[in-house]
Protein backbone atom coordinates (compact mmCIF):
# COMPACT_ATOMS: atom_id res chain seq x y z
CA UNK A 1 234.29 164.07 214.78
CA UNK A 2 233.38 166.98 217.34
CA UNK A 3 232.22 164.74 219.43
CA UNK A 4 235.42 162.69 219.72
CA UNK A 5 236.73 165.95 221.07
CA UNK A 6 234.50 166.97 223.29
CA UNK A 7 235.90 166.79 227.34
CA UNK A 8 233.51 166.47 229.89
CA UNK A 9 233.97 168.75 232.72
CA UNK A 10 233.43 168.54 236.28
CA UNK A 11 232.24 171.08 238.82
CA UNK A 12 232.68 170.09 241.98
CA UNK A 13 232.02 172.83 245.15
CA UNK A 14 231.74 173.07 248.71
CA UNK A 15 227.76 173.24 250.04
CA UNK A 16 227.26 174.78 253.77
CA UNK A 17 226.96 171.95 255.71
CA UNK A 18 230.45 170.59 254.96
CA UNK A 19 232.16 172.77 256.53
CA UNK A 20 230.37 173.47 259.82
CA UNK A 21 227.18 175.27 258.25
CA UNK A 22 229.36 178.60 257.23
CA UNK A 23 229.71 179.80 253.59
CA UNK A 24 231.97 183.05 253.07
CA UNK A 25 229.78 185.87 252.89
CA UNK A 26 227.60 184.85 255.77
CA UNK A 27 226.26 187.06 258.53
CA UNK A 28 227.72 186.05 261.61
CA UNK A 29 226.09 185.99 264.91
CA UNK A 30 227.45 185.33 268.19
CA UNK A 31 225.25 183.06 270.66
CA UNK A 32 223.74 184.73 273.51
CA UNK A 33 226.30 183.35 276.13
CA UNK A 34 229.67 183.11 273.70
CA UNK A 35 231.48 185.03 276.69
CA UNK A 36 231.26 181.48 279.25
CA UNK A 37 232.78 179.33 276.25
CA UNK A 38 236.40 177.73 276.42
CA UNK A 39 236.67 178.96 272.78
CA UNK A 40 236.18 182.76 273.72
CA UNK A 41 238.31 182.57 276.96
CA UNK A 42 240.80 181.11 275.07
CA UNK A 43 241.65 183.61 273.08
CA UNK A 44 243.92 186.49 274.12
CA UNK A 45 242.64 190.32 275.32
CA UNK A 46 243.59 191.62 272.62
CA UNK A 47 240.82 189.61 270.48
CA UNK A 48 238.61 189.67 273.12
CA UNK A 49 238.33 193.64 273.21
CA UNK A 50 238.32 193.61 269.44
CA UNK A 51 235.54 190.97 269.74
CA UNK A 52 233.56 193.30 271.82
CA UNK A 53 234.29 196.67 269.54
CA UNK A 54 232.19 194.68 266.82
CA UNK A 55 229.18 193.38 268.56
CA UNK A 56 228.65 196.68 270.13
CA UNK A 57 229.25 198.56 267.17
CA UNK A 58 225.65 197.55 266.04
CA UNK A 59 227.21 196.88 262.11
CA UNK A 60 227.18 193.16 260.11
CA UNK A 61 229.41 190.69 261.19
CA UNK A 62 230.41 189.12 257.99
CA UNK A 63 232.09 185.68 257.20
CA UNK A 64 235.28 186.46 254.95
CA UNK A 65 237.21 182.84 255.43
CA UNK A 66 236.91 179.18 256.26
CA UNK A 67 239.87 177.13 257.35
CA UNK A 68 240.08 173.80 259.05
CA UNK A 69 241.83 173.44 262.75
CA UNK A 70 244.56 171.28 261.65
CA UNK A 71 246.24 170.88 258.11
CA UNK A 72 244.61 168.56 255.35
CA UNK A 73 246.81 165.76 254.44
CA UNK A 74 245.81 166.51 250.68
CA UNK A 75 244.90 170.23 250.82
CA UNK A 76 243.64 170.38 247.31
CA UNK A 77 241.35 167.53 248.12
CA UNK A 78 238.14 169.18 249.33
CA UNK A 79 237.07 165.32 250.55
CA UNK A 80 239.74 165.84 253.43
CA UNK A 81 238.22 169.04 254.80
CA UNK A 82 236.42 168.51 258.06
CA UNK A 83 233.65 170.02 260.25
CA UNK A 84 236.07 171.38 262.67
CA UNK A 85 236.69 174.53 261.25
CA UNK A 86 238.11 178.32 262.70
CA UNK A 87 236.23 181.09 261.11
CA UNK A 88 237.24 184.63 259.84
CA UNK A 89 235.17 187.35 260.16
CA UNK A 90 235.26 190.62 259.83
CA UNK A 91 233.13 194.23 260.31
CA UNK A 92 230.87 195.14 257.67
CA UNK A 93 231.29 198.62 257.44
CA UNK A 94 229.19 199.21 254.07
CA UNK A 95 230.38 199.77 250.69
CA UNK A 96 232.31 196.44 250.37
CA UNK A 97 234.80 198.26 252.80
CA UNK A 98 235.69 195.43 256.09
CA UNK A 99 237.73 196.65 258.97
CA UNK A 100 238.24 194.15 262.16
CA UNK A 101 239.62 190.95 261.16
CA UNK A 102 240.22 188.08 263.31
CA UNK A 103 239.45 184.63 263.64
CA UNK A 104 237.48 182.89 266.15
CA UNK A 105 236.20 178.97 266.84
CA UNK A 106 232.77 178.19 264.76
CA UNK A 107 231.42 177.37 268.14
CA UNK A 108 230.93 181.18 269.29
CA UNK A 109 228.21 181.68 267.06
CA UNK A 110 226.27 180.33 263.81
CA UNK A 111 225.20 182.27 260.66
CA UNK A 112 222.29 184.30 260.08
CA UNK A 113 220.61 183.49 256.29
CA UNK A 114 218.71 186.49 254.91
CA UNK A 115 218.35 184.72 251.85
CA UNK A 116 216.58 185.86 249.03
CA UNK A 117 216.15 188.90 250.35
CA UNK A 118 218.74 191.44 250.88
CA UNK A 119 220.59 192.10 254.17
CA UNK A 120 218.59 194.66 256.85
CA UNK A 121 220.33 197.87 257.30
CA UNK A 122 221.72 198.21 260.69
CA UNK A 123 220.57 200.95 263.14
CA UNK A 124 223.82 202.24 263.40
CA UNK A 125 223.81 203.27 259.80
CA UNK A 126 220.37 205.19 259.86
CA UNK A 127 220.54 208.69 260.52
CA UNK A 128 217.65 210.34 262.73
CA UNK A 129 215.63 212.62 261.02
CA UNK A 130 213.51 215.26 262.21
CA UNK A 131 211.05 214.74 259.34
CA UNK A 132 207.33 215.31 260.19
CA UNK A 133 205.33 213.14 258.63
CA UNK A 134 201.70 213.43 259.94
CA UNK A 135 201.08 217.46 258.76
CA UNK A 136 200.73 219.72 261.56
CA UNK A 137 200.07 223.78 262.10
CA UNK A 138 202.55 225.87 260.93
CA UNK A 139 203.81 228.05 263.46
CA UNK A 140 203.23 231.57 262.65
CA UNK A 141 204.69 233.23 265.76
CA UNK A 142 208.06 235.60 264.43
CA UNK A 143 209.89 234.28 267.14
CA UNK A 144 212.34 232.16 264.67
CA UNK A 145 215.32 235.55 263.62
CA UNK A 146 214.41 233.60 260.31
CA UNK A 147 211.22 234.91 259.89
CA UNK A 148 212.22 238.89 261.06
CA UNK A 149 213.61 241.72 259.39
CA UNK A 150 215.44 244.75 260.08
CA UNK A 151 213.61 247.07 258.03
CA UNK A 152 215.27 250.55 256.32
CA UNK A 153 218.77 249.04 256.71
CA UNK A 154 220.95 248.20 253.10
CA UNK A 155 223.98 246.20 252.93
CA UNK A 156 226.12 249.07 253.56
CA UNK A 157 224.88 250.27 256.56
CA UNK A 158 225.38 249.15 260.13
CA UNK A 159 221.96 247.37 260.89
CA UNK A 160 222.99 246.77 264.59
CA UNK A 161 220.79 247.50 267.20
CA UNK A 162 218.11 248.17 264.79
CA UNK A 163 214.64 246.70 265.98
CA UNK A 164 213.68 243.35 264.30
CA UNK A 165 210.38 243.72 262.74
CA UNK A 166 208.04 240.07 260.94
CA UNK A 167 209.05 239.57 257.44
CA UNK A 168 206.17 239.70 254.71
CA UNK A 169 205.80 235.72 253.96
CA UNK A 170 202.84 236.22 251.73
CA UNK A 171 201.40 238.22 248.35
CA UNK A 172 199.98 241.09 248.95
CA UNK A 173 195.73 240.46 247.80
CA UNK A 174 195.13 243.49 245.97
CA UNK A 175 197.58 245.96 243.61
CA UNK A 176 199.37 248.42 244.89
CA UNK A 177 199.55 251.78 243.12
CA UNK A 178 202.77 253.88 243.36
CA UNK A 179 202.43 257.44 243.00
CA UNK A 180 205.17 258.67 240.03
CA UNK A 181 205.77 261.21 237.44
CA UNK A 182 207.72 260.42 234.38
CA UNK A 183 210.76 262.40 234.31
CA UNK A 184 210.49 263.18 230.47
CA UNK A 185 206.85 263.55 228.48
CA UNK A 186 205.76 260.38 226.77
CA UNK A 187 206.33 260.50 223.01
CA UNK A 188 203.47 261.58 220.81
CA UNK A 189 201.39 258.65 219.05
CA UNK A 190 202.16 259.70 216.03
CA UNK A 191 205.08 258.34 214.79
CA UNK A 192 207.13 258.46 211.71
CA UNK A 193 205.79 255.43 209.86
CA UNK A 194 202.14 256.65 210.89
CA UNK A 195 202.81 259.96 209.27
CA UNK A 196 204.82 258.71 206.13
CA UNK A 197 201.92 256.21 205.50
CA UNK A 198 198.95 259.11 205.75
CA UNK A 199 201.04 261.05 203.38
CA UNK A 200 201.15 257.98 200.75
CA UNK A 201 197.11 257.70 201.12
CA UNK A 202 197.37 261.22 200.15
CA UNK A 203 199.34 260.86 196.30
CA UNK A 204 202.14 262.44 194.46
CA UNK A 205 200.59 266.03 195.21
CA UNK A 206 202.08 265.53 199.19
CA UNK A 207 205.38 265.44 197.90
């Protein structure tokens, strides 16, 4: 009985090289001399400058949308789509985030598979670090205000003008003994316990 019921369905989707060897999502590269084609002169200044703001921008150039040239006589037919295609792209500016839209003839460029391993990250996303790697002699020299001190100056004082001297980076080796006197005598050893317990050892006769 469940298998009277049962409906077969079919999946039917649109591989890469039906529809000019672009998939959304692609990496989009421009060829090497897009400039000299009829497809980039064609298009107006406008595009062209925006064109330029992307490739020297040194981001991804991602593939957001596929559409044919001319209209499909049965658009929800995908048998009716064709090879000659217009291609939106857009700037990959990390994050999911996209700025730059437009849309430009397939013929400018091709896509770039990375596939299966994740995209490269740009240059213009890496931030230059000063990070020393290979170890090296640290410079001892008190030249660096970080490293000096103006000595026998508190917060409330004015400290300007007052020489700079090298700040104490390291522990001191040995102890160093501070010359004090307490300013009351110590109490004795004897305490109150002590002396109540000596009396117990001693019987009733203490009391």
């Amino acid at each position: 009985m469940a298998g009277k019921k049962f409906i077969k369905l079919h999946e039917s989707y649109m591989r890469r090289y039906e529809r000019g060897g672009f998939l959304v999502g692609d990496v989009f590269k421009f060829n090497d001399k897009f400039k000299s084609a009829d497809g980039f002169t064609n298009l107006g200044t406008n595009t062209q400058e925006l064109i330029q703001q992307m490739v020297d921008s040194g981001l991804h150039i991602r593939v957001v949308g596929i559409k044919d040239t001319t209209p499909s006589r049965y658009p929800a037919n995908p048998d009716t789509s064709s090879l000659d295609v217009v291609v939106n792209i857009a700037l990959d500016t990390g994050g999911g985030r996209y700025s730059h839209y437009c849309s430009i003839p397939a013929s400018l460029g091709q896509s770039v598979e990375y596939a299966p391993n994740l995209l490269p990250i740009p240059d213009a996303m890496r931030r230059k670090s000063d990070v020393q790697i290979k170890p090296e002699e640290l410079d001892e020299k008190p030249d660096n205000i970080q490293n000096q001190t103006a000595r026998g100056t508190t917060g409330t004082e004015d400290h300007v003008g007052t020489p700079l001297s090298p700040t104490e980076r390291t522990l001191p080796k040995q102890n160093t003994n501070i010359p004090s006197e307490p300013a009351t005598a110590s109490p004795a050893a004897a305490s109150y316990t002590q002396e109540y317990l000596s009396d117990l050892t001693k019987g009733p006769s203490a009391y």
